[in-house]
C-alpha atoms as a PDB file:
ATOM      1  CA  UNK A   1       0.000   0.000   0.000  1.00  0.00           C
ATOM      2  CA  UNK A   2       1.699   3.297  -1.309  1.00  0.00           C
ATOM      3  CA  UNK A   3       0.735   6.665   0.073  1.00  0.00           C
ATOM      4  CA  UNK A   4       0.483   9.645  -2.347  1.00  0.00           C
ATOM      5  CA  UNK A   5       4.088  11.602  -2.686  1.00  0.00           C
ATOM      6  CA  UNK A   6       4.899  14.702  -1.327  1.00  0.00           C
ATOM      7  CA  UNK A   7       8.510  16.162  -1.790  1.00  0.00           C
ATOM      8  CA  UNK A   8       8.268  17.918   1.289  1.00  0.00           C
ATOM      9  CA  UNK A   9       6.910  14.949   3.961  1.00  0.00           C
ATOM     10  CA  UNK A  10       8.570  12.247   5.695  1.00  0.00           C
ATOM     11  CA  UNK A  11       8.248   8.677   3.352  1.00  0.00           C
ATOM     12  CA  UNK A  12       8.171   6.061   6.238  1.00  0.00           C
ATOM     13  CA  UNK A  13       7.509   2.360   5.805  1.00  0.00           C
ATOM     14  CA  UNK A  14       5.022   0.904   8.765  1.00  0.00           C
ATOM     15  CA  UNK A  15       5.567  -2.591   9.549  1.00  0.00           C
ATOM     16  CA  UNK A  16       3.121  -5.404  11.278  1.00  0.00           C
ATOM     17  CA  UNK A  17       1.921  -8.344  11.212  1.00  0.00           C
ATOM     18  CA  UNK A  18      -1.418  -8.199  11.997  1.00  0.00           C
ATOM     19  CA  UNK A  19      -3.224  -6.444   9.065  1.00  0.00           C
ATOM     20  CA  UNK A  20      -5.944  -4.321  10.996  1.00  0.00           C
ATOM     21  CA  UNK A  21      -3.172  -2.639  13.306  1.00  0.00           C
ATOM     22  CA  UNK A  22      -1.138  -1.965  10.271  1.00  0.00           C
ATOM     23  CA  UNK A  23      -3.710  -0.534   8.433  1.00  0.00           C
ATOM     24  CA  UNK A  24      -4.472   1.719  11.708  1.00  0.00           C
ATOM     25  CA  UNK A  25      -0.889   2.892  11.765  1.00  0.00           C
ATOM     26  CA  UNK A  26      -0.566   3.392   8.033  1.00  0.00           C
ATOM     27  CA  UNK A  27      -4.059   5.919   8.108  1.00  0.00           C
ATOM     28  CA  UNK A  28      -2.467   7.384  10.814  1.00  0.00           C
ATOM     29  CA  UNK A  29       0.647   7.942  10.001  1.00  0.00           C
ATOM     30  CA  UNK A  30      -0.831   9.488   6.504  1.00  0.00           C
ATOM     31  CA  UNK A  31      -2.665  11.452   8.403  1.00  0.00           C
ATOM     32  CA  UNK A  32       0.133  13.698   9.742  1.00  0.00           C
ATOM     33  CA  UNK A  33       0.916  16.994   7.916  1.00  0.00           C
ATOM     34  CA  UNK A  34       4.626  15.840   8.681  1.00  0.00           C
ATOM     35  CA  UNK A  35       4.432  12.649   6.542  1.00  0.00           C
ATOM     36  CA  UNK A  36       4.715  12.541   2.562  1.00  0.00           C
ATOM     37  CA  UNK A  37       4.343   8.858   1.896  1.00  0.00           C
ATOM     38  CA  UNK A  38       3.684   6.174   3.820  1.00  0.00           C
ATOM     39  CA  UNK A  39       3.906   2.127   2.737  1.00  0.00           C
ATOM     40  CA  UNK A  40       3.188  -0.748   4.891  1.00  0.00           C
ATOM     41  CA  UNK A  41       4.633  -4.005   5.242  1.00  0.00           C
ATOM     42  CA  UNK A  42       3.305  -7.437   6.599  1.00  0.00           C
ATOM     43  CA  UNK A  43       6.412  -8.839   7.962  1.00  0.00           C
ATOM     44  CA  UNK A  44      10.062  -7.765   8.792  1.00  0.00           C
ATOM     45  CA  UNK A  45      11.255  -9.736   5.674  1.00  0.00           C
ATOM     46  CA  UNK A  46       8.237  -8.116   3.158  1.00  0.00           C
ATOM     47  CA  UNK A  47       9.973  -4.985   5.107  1.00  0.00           C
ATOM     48  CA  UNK A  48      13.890  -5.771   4.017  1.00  0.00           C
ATOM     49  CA  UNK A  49      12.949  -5.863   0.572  1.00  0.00           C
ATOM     50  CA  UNK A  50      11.073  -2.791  -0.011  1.00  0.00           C
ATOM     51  CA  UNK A  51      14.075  -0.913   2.181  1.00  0.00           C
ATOM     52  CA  UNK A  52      16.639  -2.521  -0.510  1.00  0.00           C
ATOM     53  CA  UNK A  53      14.521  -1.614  -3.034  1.00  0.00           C
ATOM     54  CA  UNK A  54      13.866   1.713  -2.011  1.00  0.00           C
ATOM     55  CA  UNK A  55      18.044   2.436  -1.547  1.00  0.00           C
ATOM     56  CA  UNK A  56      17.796   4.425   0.566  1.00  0.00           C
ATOM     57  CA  UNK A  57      14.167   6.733   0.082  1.00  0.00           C
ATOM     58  CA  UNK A  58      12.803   5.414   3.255  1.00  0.00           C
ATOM     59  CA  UNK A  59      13.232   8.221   6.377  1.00  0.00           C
ATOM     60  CA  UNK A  60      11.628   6.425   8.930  1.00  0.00           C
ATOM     61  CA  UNK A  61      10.488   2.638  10.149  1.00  0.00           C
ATOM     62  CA  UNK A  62       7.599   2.434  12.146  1.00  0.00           C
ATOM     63  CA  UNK A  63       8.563  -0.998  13.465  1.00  0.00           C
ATOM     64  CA  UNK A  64       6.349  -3.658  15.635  1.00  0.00           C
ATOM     65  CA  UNK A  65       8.027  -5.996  18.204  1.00  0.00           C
ATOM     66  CA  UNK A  66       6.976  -9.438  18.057  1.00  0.00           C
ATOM     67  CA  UNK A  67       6.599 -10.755  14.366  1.00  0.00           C
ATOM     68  CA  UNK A  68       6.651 -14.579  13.741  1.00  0.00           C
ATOM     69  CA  UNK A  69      10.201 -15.460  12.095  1.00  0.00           C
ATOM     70  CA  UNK A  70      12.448 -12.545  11.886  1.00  0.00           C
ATOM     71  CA  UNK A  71      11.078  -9.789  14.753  1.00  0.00           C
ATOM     72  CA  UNK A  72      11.293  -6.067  14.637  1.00  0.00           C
ATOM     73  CA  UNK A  73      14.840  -5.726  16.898  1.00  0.00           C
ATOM     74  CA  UNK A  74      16.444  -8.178  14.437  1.00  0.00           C
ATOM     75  CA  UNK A  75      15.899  -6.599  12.029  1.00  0.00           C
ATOM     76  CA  UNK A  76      16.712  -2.933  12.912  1.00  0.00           C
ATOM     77  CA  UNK A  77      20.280  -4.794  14.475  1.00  0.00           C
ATOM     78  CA  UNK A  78      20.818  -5.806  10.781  1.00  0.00           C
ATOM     79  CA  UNK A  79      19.916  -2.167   9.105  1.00  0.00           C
ATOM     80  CA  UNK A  80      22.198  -0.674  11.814  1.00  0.00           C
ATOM     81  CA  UNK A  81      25.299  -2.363   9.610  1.00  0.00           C
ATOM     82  CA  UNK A  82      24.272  -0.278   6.482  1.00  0.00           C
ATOM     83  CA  UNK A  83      25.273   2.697   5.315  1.00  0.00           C
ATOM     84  CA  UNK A  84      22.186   4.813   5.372  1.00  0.00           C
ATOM     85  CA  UNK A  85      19.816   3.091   8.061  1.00  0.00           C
ATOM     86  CA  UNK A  86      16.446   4.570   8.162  1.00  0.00           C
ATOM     87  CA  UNK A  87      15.308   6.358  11.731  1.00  0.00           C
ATOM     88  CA  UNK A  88      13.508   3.151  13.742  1.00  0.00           C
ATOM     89  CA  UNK A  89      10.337   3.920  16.028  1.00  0.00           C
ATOM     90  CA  UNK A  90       9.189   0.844  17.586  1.00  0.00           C
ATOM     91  CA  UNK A  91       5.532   0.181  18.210  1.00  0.00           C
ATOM     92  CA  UNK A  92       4.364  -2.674  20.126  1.00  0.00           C
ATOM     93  CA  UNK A  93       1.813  -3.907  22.365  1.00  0.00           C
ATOM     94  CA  UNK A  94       4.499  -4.760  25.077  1.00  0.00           C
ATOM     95  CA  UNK A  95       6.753  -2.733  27.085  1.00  0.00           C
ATOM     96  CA  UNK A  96       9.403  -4.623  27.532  1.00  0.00           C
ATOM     97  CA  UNK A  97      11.363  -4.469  25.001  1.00  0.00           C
ATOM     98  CA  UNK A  98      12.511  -0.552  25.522  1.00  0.00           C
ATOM     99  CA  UNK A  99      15.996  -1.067  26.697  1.00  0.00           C
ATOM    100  CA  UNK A 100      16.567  -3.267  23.665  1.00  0.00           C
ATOM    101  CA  UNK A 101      15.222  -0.517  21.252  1.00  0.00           C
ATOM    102  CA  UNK A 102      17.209   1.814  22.770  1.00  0.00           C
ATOM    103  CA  UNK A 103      20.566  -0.943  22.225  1.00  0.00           C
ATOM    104  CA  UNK A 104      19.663  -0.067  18.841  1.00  0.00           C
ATOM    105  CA  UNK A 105      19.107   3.762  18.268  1.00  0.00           C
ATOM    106  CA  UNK A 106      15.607   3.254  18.586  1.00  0.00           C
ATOM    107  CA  UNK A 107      14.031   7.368  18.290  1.00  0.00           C
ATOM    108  CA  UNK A 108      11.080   6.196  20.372  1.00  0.00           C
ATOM    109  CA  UNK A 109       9.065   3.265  21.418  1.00  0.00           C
ATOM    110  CA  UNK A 110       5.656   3.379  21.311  1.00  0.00           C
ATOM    111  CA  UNK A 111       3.402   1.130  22.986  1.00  0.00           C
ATOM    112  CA  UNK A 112      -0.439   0.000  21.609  1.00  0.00           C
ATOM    113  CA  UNK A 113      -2.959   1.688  21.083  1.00  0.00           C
ATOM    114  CA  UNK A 114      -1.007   4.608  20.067  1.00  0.00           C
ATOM    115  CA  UNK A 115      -2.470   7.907  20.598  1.00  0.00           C
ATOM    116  CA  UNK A 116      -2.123  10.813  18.122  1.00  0.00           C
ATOM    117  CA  UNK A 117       0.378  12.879  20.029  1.00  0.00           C
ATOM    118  CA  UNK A 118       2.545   9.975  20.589  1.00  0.00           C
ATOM    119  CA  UNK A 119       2.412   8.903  17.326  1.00  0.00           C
ATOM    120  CA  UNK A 120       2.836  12.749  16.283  1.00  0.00           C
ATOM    121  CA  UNK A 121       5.992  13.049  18.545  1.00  0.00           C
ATOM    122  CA  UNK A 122       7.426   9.920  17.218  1.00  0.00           C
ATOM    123  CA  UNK A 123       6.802  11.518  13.977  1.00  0.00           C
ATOM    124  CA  UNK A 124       8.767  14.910  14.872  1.00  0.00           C
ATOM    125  CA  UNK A 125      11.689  12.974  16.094  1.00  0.00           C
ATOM    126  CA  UNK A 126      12.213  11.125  13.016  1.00  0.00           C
ATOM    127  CA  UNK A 127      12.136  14.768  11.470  1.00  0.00           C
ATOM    128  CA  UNK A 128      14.338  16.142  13.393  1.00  0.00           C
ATOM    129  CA  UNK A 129      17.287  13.614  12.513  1.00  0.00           C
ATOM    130  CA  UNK A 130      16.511  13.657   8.477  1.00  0.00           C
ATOM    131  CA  UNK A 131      16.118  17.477   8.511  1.00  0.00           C
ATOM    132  CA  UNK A 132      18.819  19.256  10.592  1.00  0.00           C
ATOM    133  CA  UNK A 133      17.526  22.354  12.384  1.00  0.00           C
ATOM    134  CA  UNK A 134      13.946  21.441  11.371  1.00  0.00           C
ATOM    135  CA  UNK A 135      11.306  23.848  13.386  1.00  0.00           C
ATOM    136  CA  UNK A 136       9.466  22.005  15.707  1.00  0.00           C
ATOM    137  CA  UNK A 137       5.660  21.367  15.033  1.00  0.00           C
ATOM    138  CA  UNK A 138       4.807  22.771  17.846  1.00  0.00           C
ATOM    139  CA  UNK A 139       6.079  24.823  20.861  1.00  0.00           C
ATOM    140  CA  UNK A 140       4.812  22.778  23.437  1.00  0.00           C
ATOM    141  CA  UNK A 141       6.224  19.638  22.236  1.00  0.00           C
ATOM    142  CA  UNK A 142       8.541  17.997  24.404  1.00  0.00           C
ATOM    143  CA  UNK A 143      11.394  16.108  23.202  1.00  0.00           C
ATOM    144  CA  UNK A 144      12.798  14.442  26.307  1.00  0.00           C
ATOM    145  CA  UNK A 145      11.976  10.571  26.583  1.00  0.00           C
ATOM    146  CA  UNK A 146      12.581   8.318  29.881  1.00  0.00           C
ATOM    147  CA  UNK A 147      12.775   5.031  30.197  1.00  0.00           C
ATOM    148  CA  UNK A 148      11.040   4.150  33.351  1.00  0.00           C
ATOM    149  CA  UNK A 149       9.798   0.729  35.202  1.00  0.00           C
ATOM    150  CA  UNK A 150       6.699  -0.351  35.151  1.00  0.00           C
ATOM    151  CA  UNK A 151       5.352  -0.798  38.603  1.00  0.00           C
ATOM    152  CA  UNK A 152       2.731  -3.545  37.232  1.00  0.00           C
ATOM    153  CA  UNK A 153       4.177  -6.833  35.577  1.00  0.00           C
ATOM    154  CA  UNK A 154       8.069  -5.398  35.651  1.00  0.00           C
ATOM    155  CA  UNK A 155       9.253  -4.383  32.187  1.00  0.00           C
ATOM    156  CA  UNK A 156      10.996  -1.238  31.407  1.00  0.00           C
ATOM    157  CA  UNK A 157       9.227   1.520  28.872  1.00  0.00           C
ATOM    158  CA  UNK A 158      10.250   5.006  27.336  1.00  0.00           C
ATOM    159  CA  UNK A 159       7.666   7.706  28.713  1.00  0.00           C
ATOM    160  CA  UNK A 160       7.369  11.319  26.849  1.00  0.00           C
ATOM    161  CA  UNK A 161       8.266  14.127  29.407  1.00  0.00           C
ATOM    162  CA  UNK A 162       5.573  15.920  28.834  1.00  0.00           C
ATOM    163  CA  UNK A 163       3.091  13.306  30.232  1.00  0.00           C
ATOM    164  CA  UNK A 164       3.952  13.631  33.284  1.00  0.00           C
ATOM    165  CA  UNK A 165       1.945  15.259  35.927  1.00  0.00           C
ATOM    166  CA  UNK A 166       4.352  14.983  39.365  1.00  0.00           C
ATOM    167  CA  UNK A 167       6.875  12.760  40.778  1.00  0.00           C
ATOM    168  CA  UNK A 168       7.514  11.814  44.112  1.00  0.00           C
ATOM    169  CA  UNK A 169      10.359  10.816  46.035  1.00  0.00           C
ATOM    170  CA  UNK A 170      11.046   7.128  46.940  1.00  0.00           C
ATOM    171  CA  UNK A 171      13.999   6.528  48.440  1.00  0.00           C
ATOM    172  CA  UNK A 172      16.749   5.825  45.962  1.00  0.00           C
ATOM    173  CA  UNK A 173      14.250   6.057  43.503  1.00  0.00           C
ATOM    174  CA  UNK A 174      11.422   8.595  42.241  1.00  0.00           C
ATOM    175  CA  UNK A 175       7.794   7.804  41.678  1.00  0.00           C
ATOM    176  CA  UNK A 176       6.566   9.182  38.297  1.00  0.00           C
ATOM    177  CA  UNK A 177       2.943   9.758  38.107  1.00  0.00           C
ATOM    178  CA  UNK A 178       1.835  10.262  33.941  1.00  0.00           C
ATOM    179  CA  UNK A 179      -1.318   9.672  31.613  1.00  0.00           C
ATOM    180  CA  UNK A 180      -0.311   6.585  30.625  1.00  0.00           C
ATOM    181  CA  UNK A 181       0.315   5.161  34.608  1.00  0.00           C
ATOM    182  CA  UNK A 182       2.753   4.811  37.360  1.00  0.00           C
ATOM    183  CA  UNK A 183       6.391   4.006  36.951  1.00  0.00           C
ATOM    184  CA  UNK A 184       9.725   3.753  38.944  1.00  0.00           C
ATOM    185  CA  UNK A 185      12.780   5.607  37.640  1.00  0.00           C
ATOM    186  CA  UNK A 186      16.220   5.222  39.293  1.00  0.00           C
ATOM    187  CA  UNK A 187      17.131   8.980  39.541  1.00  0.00           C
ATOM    188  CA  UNK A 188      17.825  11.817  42.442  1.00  0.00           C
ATOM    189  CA  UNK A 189      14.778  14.715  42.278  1.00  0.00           C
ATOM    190  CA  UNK A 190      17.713  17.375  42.703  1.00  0.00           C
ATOM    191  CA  UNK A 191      18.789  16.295  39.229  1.00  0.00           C
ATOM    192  CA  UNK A 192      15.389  15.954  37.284  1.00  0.00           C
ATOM    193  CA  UNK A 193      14.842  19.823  38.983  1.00  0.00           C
ATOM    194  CA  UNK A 194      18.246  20.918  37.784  1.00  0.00           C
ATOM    195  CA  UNK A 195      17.302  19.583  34.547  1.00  0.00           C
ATOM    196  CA  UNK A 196      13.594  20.114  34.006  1.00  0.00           C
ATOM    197  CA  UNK A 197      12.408  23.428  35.708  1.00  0.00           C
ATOM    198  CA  UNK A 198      12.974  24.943  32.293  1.00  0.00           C
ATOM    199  CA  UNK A 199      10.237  22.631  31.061  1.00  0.00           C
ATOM    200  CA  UNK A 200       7.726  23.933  33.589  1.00  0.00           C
ATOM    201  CA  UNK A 201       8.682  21.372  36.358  1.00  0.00           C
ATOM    202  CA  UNK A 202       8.894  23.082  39.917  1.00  0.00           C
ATOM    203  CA  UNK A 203       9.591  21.567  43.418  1.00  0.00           C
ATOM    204  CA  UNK A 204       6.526  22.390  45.341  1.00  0.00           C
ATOM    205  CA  UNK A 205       7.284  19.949  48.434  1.00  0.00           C
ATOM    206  CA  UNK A 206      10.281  18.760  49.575  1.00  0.00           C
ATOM    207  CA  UNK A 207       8.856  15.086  48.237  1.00  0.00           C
ATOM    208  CA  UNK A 208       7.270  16.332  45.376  1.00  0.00           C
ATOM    209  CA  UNK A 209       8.169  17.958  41.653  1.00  0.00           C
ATOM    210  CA  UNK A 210       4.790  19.136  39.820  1.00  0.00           C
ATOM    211  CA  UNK A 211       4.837  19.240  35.737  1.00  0.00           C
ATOM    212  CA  UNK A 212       3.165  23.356  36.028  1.00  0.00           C
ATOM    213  CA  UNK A 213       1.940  22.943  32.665  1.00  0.00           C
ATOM    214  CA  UNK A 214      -0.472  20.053  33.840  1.00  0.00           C
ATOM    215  CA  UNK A 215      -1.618  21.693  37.195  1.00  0.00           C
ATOM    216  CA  UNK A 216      -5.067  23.292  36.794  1.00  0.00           C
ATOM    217  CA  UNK A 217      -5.695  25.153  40.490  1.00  0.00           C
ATOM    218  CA  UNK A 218      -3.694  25.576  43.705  1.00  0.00           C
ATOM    219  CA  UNK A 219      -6.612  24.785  46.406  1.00  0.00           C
ATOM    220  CA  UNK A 220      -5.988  26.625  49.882  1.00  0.00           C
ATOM    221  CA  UNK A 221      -5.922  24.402  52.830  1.00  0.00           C
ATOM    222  CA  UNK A 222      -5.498  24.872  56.574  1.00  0.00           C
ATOM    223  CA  UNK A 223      -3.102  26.485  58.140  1.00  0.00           C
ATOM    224  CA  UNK A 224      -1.916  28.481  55.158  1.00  0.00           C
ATOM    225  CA  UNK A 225      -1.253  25.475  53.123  1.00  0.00           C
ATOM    226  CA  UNK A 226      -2.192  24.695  50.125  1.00  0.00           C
ATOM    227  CA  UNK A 227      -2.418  21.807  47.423  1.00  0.00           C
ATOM    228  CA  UNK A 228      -1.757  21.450  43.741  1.00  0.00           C
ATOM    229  CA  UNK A 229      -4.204  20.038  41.772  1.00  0.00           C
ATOM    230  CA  UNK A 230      -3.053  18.381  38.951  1.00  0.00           C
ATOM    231  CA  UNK A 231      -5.354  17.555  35.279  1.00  0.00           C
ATOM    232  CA  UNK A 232      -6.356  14.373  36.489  1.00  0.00           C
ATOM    233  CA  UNK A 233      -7.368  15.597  39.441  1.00  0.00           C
ATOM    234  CA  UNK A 234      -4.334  14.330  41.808  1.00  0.00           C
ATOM    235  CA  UNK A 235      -4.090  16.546  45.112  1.00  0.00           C
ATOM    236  CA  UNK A 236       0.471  17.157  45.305  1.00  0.00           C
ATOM    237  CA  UNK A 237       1.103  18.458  48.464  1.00  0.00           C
ATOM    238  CA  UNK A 238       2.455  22.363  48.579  1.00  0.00           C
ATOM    239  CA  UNK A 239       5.233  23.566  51.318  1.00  0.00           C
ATOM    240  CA  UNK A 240       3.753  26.859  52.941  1.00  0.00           C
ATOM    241  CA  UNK A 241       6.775  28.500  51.664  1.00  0.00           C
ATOM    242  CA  UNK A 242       6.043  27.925  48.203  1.00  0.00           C
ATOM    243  CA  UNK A 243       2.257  28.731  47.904  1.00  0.00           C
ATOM    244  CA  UNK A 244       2.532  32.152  46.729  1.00  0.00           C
ATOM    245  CA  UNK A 245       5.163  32.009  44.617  1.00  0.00           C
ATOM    246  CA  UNK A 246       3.166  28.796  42.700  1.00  0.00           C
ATOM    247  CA  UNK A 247       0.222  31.444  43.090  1.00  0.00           C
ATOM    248  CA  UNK A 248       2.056  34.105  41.363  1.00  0.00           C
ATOM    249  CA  UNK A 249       3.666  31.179  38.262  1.00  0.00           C
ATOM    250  CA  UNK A 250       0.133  30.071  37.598  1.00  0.00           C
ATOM    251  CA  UNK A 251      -1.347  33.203  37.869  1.00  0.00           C
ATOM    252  CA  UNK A 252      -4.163  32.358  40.324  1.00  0.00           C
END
């Protein structure tokens, strides 16, 4: 299935196994104002021979996991020793394969169903590395990817940055509270402050860093404290020191 040209999008080549999802990924995919052309394959071998036939015209592989005979990490491991490997995106119904795509220079790792701003930041990063100092589709989009461990069934995933509502301190590691769940990530909350509070991310407790950008009122409580309330509704904690200044950020 071959996507109408356009010299200025993306061509990518979506790969699956099971027809109906790769149909899904294939309308969406098309369906971006990022993406040119768009082919699908059935299987990772249907997939090696329309990349050697294409020499080269392919930008990106949206890639699935598990495929019976020759799966999705094989067969990025074998583009890898080519000359011109196409950007890889993963997308699978299982997490826990992450730390392998990223053994491989996987650009992102998305997990079934996709959602459209996934699938549309999976689409900017392949961008980004065909077309140096490409503008960004949007402002707001966040670049930064994590992997993280999933606190239900183990496995290890890569979560966008900008899905994240809070984190909380756990010992040697830091709770991080997103859309898409709960995870574990091995980290110190001094560093992902140093590094994030550019993004919006601000240490509101001692415990607790709060994504701003997701937190839609700071509700008063006793005592001259006060909590943040996040989109979906989660209550963080506030220190009494930092009420008005989060007052005065989010302009309430």
């Amino acid at each position: 299935m071959t996507g109408a040209p356009d010299p200025s999008g993306l061509s990518l080549l979506a790969v699956d196994d099971e027809r109906p999802a790769l149909d899904d990924l294939v309308r969406m995919l098309r369906a971006s104002p990022r993406v040119g052309a768009v082919d699908g394959a059935g299987s990772a071998a249907e997939a090696r021979a329309a990349l050697e036939a294409a020499r080269g015209a392919y930008d990106g592989l949206f890639l699935d996991v598990r495929m019976p005979g020759l799966g999705g990490l094989e067969l990025a491991r074998a583009l890898r020793r080519g000359d011109r490997p196409p950007a890889v995106v993963f997308v699978s119904a299982f997490d826990d394969a992450a730390l392998d795509a990223f053994e491989v220079a996987a650009l992102d790792y998305l997990v079934k169903p996709v959602s459209r701003r996934r699938l549309d930041e999976a689409i900017e990063r392949v961008r980004s590395v065909v077309v140096p100092g490409a503008a960004p589709l949007s402002d707001d989009l966040d670049e930064d990817v994590l992997p993280v461990d999933n606190l239900r069934g183990g496995g290890t995933r890569l979560l966008a940055r900008a899905s994240i509502l809070y984190l909380q301190a756990h010992g040697d590691y830091v709770r991080v509270f997103s859309d898409d769940g709960r995870f574990l990530l091995r980290a110190r909350m001094a560093d992902l402050e140093a590094r994030w509070s550019r993004h919006g991310f601000a240490r509101v407790h001692r415990g607790h860093l709060a994504n701003l950008r997701r937190a839609v009122e700071v509700r008063p409580r006793g005592n001259g404290t006060a909590v943040l309330v996040m989109a979906d509704g989660a209550e963080v904690p506030i220190a009494r020191r930092q009420v008005a200044e989060l007052r005065r950020r989010l302009a309430v």
